[in-house]
Protein backbone atom coordinates (compact mmCIF):
# COMPACT_ATOMS: atom_id res chain seq x y z
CA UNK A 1 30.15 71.69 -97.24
CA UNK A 2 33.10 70.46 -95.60
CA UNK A 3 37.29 70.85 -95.37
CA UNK A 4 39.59 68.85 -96.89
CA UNK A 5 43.24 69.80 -97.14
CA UNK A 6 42.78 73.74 -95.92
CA UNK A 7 40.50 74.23 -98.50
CA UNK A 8 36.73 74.58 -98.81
CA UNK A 9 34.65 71.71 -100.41
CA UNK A 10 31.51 73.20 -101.81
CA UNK A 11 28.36 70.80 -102.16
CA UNK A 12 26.43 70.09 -105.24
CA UNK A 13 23.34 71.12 -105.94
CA UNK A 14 20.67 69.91 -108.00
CA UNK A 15 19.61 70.92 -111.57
CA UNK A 16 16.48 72.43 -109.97
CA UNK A 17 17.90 74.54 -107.22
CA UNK A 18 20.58 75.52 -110.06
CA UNK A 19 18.54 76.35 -112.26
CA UNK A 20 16.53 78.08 -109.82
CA UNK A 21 19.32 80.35 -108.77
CA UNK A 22 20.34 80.99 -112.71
CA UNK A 23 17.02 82.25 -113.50
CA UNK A 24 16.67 84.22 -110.53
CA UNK A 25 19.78 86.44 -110.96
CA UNK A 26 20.54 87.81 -114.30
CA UNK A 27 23.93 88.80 -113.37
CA UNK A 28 24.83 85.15 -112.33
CA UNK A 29 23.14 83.69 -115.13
CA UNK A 30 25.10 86.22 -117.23
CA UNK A 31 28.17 84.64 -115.40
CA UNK A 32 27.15 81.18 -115.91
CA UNK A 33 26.79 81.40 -119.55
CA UNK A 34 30.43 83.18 -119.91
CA UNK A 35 31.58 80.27 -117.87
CA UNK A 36 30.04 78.01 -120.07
CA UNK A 37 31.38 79.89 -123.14
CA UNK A 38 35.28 79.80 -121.70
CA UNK A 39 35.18 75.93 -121.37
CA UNK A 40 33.86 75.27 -124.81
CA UNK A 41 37.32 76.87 -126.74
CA UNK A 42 40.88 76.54 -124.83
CA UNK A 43 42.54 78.97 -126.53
CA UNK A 44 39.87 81.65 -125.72
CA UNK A 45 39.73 80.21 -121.88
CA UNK A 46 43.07 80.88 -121.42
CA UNK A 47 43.29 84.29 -122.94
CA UNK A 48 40.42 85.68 -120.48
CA UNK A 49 41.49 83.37 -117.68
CA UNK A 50 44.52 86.02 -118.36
CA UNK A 51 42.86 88.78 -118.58
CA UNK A 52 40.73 88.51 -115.50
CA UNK A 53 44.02 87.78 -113.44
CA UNK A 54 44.81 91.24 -114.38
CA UNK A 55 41.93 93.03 -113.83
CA UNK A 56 41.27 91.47 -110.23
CA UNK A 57 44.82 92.66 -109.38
CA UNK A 58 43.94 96.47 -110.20
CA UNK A 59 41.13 97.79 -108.62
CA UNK A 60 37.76 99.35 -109.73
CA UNK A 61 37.05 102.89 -109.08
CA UNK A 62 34.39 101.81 -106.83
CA UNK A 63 36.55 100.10 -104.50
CA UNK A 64 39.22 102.64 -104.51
CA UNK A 65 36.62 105.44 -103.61
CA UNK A 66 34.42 102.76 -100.91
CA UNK A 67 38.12 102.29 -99.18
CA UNK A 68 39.08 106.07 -99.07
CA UNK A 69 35.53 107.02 -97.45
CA UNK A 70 35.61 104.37 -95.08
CA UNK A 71 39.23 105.19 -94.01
CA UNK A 72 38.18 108.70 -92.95
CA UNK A 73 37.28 106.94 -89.70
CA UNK A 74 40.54 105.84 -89.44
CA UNK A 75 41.59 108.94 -89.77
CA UNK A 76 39.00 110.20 -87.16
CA UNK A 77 40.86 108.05 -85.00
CA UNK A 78 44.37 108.57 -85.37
CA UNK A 79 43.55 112.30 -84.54
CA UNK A 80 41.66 110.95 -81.30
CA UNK A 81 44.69 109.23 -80.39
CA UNK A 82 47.42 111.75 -81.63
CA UNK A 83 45.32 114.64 -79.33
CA UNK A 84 46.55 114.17 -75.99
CA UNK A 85 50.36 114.46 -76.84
CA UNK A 86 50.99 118.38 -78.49
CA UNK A 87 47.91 119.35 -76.11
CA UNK A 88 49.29 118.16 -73.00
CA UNK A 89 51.23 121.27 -71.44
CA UNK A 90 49.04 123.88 -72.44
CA UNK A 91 45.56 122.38 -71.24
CA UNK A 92 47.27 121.40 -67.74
CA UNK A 93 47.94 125.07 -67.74
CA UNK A 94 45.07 127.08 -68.99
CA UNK A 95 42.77 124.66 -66.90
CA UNK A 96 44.21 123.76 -64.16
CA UNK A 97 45.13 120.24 -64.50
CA UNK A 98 47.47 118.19 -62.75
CA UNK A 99 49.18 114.91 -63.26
CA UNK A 100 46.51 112.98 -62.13
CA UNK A 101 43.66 114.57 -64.04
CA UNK A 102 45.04 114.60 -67.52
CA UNK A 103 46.11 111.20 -67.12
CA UNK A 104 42.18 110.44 -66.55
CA UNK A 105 42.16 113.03 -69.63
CA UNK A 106 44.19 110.88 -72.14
CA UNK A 107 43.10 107.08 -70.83
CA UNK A 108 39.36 107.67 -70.82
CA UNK A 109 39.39 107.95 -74.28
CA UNK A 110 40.48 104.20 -74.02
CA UNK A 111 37.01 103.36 -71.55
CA UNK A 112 34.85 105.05 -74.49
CA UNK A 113 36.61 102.67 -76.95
CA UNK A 114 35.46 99.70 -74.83
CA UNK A 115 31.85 100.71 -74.87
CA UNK A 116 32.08 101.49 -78.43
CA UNK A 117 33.48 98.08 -78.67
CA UNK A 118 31.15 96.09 -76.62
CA UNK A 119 28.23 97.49 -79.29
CA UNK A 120 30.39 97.88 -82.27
CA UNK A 121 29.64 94.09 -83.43
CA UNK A 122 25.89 94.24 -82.77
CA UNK A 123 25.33 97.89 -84.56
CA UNK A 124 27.62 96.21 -87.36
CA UNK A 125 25.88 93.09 -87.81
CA UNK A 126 22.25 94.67 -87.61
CA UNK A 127 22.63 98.33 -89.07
CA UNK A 128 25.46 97.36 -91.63
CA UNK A 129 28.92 98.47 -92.00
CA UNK A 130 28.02 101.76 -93.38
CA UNK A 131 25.13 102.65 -90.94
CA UNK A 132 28.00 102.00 -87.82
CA UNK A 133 30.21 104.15 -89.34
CA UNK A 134 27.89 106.80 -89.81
CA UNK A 135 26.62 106.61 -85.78
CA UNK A 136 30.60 106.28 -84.64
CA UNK A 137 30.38 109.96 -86.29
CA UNK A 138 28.22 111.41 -84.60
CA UNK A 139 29.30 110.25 -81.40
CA UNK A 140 33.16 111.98 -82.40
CA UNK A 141 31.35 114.96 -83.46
CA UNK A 142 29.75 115.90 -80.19
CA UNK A 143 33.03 114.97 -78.58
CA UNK A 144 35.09 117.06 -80.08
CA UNK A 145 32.50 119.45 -79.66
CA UNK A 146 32.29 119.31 -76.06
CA UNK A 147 35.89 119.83 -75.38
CA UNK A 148 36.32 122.49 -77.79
CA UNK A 149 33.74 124.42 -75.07
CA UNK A 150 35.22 122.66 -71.84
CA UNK A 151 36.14 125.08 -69.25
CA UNK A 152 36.81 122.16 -66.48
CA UNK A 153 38.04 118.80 -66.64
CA UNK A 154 34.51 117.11 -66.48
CA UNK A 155 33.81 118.51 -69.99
CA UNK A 156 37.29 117.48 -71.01
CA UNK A 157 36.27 113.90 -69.90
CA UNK A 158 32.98 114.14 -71.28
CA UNK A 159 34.18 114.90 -74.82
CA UNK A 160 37.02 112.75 -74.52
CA UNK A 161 34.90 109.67 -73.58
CA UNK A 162 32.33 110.45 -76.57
CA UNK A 163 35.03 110.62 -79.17
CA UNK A 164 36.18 107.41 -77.63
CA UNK A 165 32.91 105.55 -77.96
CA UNK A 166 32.86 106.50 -82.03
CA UNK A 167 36.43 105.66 -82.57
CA UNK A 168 35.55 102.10 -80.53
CA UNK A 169 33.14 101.79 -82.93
CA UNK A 170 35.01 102.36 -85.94
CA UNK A 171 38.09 100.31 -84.80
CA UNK A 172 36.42 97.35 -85.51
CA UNK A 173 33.89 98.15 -88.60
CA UNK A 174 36.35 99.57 -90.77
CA UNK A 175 38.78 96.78 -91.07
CA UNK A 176 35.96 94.49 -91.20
CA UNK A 177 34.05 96.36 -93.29
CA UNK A 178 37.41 96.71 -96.21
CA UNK A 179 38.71 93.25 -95.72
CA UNK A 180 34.60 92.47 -96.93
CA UNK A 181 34.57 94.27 -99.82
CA UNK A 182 37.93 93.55 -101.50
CA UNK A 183 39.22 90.45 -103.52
CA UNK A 184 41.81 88.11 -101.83
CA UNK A 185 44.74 89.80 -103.69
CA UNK A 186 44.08 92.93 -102.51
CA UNK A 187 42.64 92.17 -99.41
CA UNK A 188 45.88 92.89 -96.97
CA UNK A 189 47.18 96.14 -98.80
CA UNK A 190 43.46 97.39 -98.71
CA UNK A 191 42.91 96.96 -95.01
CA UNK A 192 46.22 97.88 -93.93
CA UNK A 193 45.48 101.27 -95.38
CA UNK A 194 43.09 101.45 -92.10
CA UNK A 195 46.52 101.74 -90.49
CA UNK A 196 48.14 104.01 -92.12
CA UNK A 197 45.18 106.43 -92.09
CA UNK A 198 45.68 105.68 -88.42
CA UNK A 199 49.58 107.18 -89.13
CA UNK A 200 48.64 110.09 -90.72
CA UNK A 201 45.75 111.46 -88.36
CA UNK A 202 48.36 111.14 -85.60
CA UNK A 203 51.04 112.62 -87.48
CA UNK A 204 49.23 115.43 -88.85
CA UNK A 205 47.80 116.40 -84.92
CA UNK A 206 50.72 116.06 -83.56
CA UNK A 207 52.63 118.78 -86.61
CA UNK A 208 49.28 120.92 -86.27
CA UNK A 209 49.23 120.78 -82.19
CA UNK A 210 52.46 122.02 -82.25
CA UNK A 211 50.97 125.59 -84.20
CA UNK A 212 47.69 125.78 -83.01
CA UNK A 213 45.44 126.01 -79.51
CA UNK A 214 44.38 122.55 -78.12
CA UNK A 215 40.31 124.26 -79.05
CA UNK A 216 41.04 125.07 -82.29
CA UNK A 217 42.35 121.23 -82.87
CA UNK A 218 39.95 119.97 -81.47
CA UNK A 219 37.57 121.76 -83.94
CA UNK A 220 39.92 120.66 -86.53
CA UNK A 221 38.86 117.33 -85.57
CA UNK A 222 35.43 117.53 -86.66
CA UNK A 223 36.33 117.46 -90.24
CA UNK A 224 36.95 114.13 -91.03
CA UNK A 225 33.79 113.18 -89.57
CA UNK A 226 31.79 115.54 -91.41
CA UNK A 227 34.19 114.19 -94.64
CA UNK A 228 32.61 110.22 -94.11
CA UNK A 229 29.04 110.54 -92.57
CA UNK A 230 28.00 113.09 -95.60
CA UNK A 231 30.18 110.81 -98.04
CA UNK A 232 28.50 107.06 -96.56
CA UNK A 233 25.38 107.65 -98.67
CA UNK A 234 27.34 107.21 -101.80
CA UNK A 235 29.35 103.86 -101.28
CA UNK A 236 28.15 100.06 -101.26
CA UNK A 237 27.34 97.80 -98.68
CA UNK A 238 29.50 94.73 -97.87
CA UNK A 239 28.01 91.86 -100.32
CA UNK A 240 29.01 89.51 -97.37
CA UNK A 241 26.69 91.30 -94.67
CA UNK A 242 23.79 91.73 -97.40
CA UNK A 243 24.19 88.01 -97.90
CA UNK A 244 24.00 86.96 -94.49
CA UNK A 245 20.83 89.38 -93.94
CA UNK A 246 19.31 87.78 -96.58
CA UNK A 247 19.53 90.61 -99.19
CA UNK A 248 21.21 88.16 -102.26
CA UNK A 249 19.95 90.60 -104.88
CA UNK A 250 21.32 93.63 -103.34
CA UNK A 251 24.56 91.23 -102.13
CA UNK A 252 25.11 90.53 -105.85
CA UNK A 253 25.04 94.20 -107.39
CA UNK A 254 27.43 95.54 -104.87
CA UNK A 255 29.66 92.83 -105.50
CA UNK A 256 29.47 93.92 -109.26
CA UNK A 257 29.40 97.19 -108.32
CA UNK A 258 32.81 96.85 -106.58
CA UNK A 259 34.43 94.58 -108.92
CA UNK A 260 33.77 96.50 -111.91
CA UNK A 261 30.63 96.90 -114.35
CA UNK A 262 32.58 94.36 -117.06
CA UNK A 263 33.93 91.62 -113.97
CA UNK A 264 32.99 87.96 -113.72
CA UNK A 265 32.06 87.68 -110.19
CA UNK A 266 29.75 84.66 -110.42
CA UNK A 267 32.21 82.28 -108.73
CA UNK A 268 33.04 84.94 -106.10
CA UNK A 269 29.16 85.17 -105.82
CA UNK A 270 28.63 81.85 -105.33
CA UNK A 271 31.23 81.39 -102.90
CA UNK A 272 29.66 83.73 -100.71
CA UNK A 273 25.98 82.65 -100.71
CA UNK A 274 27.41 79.11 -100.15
CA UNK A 275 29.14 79.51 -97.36
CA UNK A 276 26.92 82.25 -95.99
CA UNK A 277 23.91 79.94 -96.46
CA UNK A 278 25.63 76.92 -94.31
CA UNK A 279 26.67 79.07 -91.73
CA UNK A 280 23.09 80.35 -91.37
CA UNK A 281 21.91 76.98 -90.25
CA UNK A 282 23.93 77.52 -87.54
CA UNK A 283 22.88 79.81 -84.18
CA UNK A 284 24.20 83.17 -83.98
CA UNK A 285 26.89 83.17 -81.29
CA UNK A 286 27.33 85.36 -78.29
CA UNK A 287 30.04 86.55 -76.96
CA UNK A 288 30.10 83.49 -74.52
CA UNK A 289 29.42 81.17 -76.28
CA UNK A 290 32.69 82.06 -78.66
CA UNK A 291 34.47 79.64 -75.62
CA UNK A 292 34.12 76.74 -77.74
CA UNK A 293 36.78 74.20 -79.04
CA UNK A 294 35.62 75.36 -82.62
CA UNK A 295 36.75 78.72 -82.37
CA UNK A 296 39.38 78.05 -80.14
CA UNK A 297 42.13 78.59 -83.08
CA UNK A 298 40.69 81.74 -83.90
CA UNK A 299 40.04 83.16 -80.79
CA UNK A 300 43.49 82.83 -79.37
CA UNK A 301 45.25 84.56 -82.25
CA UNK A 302 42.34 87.10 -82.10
CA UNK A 303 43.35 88.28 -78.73
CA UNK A 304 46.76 86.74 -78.26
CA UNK A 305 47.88 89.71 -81.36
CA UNK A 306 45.23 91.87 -79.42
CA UNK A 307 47.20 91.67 -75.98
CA UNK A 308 50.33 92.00 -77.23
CA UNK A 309 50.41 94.62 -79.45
CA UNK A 310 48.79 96.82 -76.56
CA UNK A 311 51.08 95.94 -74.10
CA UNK A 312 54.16 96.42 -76.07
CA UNK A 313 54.04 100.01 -75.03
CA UNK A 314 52.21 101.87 -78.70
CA UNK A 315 49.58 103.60 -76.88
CA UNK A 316 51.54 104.93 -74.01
CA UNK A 317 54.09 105.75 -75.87
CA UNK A 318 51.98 107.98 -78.74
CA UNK A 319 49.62 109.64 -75.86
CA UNK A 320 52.86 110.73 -74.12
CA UNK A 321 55.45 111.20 -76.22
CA UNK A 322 56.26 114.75 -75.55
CA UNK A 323 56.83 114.08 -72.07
CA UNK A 324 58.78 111.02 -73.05
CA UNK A 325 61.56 113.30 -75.47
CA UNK A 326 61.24 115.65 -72.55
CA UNK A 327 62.02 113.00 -69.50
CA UNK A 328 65.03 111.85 -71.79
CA UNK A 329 66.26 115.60 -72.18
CA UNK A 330 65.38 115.84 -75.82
CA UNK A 331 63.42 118.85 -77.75
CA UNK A 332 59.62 118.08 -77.72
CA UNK A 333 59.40 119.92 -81.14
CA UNK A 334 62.60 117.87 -82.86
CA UNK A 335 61.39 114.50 -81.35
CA UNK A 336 57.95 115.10 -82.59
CA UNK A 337 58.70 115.77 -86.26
CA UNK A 338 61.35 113.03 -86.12
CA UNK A 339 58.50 110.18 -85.36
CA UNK A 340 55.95 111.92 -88.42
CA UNK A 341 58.91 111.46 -90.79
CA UNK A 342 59.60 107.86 -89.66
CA UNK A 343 56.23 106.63 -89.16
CA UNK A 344 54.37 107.62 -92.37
CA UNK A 345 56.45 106.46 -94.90
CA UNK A 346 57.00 102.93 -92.69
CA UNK A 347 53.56 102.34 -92.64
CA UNK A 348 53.21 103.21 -96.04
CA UNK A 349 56.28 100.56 -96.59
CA UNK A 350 53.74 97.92 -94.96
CA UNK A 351 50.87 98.58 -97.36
CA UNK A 352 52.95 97.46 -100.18
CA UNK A 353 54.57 94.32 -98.75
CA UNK A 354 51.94 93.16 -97.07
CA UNK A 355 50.27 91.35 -99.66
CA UNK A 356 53.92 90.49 -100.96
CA UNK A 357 55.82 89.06 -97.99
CA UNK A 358 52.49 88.13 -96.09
CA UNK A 359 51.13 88.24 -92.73
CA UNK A 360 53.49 86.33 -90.68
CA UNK A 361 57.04 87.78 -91.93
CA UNK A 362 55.90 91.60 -91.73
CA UNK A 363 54.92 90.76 -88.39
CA UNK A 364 58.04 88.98 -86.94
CA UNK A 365 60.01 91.74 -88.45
CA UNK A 366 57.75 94.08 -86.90
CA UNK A 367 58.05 92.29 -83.65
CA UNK A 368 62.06 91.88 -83.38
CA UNK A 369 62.26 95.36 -84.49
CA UNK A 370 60.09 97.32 -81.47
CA UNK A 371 61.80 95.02 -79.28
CA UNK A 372 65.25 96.64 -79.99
CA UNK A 373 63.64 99.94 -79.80
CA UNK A 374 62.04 99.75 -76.81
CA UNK A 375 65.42 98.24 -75.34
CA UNK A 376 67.57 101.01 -76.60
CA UNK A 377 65.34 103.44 -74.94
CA UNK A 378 65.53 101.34 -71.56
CA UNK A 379 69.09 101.91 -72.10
CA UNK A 380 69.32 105.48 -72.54
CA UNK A 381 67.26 105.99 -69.40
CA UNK A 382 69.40 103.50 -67.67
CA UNK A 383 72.29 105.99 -68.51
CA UNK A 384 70.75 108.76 -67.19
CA UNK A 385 69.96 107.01 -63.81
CA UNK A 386 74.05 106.30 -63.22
CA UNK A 387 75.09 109.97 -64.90
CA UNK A 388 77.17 107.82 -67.68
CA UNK A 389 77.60 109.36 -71.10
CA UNK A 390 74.70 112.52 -70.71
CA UNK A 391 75.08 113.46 -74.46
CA UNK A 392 74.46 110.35 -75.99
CA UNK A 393 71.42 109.27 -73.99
CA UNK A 394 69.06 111.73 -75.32
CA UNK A 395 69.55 111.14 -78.49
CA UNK A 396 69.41 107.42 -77.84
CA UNK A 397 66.26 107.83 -76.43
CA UNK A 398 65.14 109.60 -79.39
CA UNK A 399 66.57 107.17 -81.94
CA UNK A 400 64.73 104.09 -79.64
CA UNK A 401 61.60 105.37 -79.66
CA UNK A 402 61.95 106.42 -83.51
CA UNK A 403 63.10 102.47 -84.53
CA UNK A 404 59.88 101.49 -81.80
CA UNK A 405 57.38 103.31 -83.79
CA UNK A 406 59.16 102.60 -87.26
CA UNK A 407 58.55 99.25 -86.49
CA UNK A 408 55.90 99.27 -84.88
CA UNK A 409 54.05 100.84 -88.05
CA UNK A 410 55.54 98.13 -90.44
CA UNK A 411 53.49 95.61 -89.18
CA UNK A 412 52.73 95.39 -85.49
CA UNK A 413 49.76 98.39 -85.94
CA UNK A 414 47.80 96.82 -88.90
CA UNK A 415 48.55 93.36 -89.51
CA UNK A 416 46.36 92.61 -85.81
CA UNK A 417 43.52 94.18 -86.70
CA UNK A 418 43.88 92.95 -90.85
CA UNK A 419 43.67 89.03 -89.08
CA UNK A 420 41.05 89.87 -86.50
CA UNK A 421 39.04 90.99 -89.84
CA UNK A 422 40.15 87.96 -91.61
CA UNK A 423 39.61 84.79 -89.40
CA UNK A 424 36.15 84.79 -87.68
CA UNK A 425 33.23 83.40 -89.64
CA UNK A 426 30.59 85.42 -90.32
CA UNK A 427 27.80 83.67 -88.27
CA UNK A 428 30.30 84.77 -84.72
CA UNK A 429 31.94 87.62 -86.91
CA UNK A 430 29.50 90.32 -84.78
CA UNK A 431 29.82 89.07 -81.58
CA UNK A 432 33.83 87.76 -81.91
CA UNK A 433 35.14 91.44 -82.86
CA UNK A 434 33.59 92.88 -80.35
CA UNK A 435 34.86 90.99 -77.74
CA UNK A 436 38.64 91.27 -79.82
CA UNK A 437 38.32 95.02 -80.06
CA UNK A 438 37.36 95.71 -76.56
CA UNK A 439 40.07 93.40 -75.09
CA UNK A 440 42.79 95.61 -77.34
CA UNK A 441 40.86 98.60 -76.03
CA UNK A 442 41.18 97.30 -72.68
CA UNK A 443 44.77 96.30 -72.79
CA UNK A 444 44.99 99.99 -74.38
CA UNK A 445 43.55 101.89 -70.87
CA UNK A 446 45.77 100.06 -68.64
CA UNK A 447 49.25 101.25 -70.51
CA UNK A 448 47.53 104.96 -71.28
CA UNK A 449 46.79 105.39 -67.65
CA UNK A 450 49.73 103.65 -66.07
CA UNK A 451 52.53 104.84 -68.17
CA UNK A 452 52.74 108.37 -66.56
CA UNK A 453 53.27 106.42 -62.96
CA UNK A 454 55.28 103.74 -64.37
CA UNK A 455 57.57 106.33 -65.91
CA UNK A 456 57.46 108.08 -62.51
CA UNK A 457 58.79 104.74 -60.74
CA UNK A 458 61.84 103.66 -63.67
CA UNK A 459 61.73 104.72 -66.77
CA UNK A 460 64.06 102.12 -67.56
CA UNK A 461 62.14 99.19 -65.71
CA UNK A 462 58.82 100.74 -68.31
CA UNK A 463 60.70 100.11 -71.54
CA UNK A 464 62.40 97.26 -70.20
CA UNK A 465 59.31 95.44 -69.51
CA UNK A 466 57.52 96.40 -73.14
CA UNK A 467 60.69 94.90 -74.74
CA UNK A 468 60.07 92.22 -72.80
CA UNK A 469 56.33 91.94 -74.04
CA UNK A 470 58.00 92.67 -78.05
CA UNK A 471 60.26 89.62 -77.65
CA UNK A 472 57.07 87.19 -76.25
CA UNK A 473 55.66 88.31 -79.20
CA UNK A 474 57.99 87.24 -82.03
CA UNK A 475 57.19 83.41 -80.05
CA UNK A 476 53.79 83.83 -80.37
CA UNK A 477 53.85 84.82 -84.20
CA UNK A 478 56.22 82.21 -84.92
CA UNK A 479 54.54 79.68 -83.13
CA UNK A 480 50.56 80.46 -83.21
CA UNK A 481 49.64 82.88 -86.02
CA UNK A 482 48.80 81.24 -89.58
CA UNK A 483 49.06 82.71 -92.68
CA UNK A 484 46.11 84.40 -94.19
CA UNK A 485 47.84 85.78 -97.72
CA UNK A 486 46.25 84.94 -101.24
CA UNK A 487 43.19 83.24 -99.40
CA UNK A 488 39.91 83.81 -99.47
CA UNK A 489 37.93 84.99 -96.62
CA UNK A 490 35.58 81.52 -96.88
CA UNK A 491 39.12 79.59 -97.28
CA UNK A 492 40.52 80.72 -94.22
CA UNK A 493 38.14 80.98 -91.63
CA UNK A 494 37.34 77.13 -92.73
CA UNK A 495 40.60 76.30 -91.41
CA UNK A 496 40.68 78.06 -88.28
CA UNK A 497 37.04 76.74 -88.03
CA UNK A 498 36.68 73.43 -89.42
CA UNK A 499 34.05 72.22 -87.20
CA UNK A 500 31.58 75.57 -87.61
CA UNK A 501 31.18 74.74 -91.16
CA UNK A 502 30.22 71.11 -91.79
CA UNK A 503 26.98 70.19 -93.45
């Protein structure tokens, strides 16, 4: 196997090994002989080369329902993250809690998502996709569990830093786990669903904190875990993983499974054992030795959109955001129904184009546009600090953050984590998202627990400096990031990778 022109150059085999392969798979022999059927009348070719271009654009039941129940752990973790904000005032109050302490309350959830991450590639690559969602679970389950009982801070932390290890886990396996089980087509829409499950988990805490006691949403929180680890049993494995593992039967029927009963998948079949059969050759990689020239490309968009998409403000900005409305002298209640309505139907608005405008436009859009928000916030604080025009900063502060997280949800919050699913081979796959993941996570715990001091020294210097972050970024998409629409998995991580996948 080797590249030539971006594209992947698959070797011939002989008759025997052909033949071999045929005979021992009914479904690709089944494929073969279609094939063979297509090329022997044009007219017929082109009718069900027509047909299958249609069907591969809508997809199968199966891979509807596979995507719903693995986005239930991205709904586990927009809840995880959408927590901290409606909860803040009244757990400071009923236990106790100052400044300091819930601070340690909302960013610990950030250290769990590191460990979660550091093991999230290794329980992925072993257990399977499905098995690593199912422990991520459990690990949420006793979380919110603990600080439903917590009568101190320590169980506060304790629960807080076991729902972070699960949603570590599932930060990386779901994205991965979707962009493996979908055609190209679909691929980007598909995954950025994990985002917008993401949206509404937030959303939904932050309209149900607002009504309920912080123990009774935390209990609420245990539902979308039960929802996925009893509903795991029922959905495929990624044909990709049981491929590398070895399991080509198994790899095949899923991929039928998912593509529909009546699909051709032998060439999609095919694809995948050949280029999951040279990578094999090949040593599994740790996370160290991912520092080589080969992976270079890959690894510096990896975290490059890792870095910046932390430290452009999101997380300290959705942990605090009451406290950010109320700093700027705007209703908690009005501010926090204002960024629901904007940010669910904007990351809804990214699903669709995503696979439309691609990658790289979403995200410079995405990019420009959380830089202007985060400036116009900057500039209502600013206002407030000289006493100028003290009826038009609030609700400048309100409409900066609202065209932040507008934006931010267009492309900025999936489109990272859709290309860190996208580009790494699967031979370093295991070992290269977990290092990606816990660098975001990382980047994540130093905004959670600085923003509280940093708003404390200037709230304008805070959003000044994340717009300053928002505009690096629009240089670094422009310059660095490639485009990964309408290519297959195989296709593109043979460009980034051209040297991991010569024969």
């Amino acid at each position: 196997m080797f590249v030539k022109n971006n594209t992947i150059q698959f070797p011939t085999t002989s008759f025997a090994q052909h033949h071999r392969i045929e005979s021992s798979n009914p479904l690709l022999f089944r494929g073969n002989a279609e094939s063979q059927q297509r090329s022997s009348d044009d007219d017929d070719d082109g009718q069900k080369q027509k047909q299958n271009a249609t069907s591969s654009s809508i997809p199968s039941p199966t891979l509807t329902l596979t995507t719903l129940v693995a986005v239930f752990g991205s709904y586990v973790f927009g809840t995880a993250v959408g927590y901290s904000s409606p909860t803040q005032s009244r757990i400071m109050i009923d236990l106790n809690l100052g400044v300091a302490q819930f601070s340690i309350f909302g960013s610990i959830l950030t250290i769990g998502a590191m460990i979660g991450a550091i093991v999230s590639g290794t329980i992925a690559d072993y257990a399977g996709r499905r098995l690593a969602m199912g422990f991520s679970q459990l690990f949420c389950i006793l979380g919110w569990l603990a600080i439903t009982i917590a009568e101190d801070a320590w169980w506060l932390y304790i629960g807080r830093l076991l729902v972070g290890c699960g949603i570590g886990l599932l930060s990386y396996v779901v994205p991965v786990y979707i962009a493996e089980i979908t055609p190209k087509n679909l691929r980007g829409r598909f995954t950025a669903v994990h985002q917008l499950m993401i949206s509404c988990g937030m959303s939904l805490t932050y309209l149900i904190g607002a009504f309920v006691n912080w123990r009774i949403l935390a209990i609420i929180g245990i539902v979308p875990c039960l929802i996925q680890l009893l509903s795991l049993p029922f959905i495929p494995d990624s044909p990709r993983w049981l491929a590398k593992v070895g399991r080509l039967k198994e790899s095949d029927s899923s991929l039928q499974r998912l593509r529909g009963k009546n699909a051709d998948v032998y060439k999609e079949a095919n694809e995948i054992r050949d280029y999951t059969e040279t990578l094999q050759q090949q040593t599994e990689a740790s996370i160290i030795g991912l520092f080589q020239l080969q992976y270079l490309k890959s690894l510096t968009v990896g975290l490059g959109l890792m870095i910046l998409q932390q430290f452009g403000g999101i997380n300290g900005i959705v942990f605090y955001a009451n406290s950010i409305f109320t700093s700027a002298g705007f209703s908690e209640s009005i501010g926090t129904i204002a960024m629901v309505t904007v940010k669910i139907p904007m990351t809804i608005l990214g699903v669709f184009l995503l696979d439309k405008s691609g990658r790289r436009p979403l995200l410079l859009l995405s990019a420009v546009g959380t830089c202007l928000g985060c400036f116009l916030a900057a500039l209502s604080f600013f206002l407030q600090d000289i006493h100028k025009w003290k009826e038009v900063s609030p609700v400048l502060a309100l409409v900066g953050v609202l065209v932040y997280v507008g934006f931010f949800s267009l492309g900025m919050g999936a489109i990272p984590w859709v290309i860190m699913s996208e580009i790494f081979p699967i031979n370093v796959k295991g070992s290269a998202g977990s290092l990606v993941t816990l660098v975001n996570w990382l980047c994540s715990w130093i905004v959670s627990y600085a923003f509280n001091f940093l708003m404390t020294w200037s709230s304008t210097g805070t959003f000044l400096g994340f717009a300053v972050v928002c505009g690096f970024t629009v240089i670094f998409v422009a310059k660095v990031v490639p485009e990964t629409k309408g290519r297959t998995l195989e296709e593109i991580q043979a460009s980034l990778n051209s040297n991991s996948i010569k024969r």
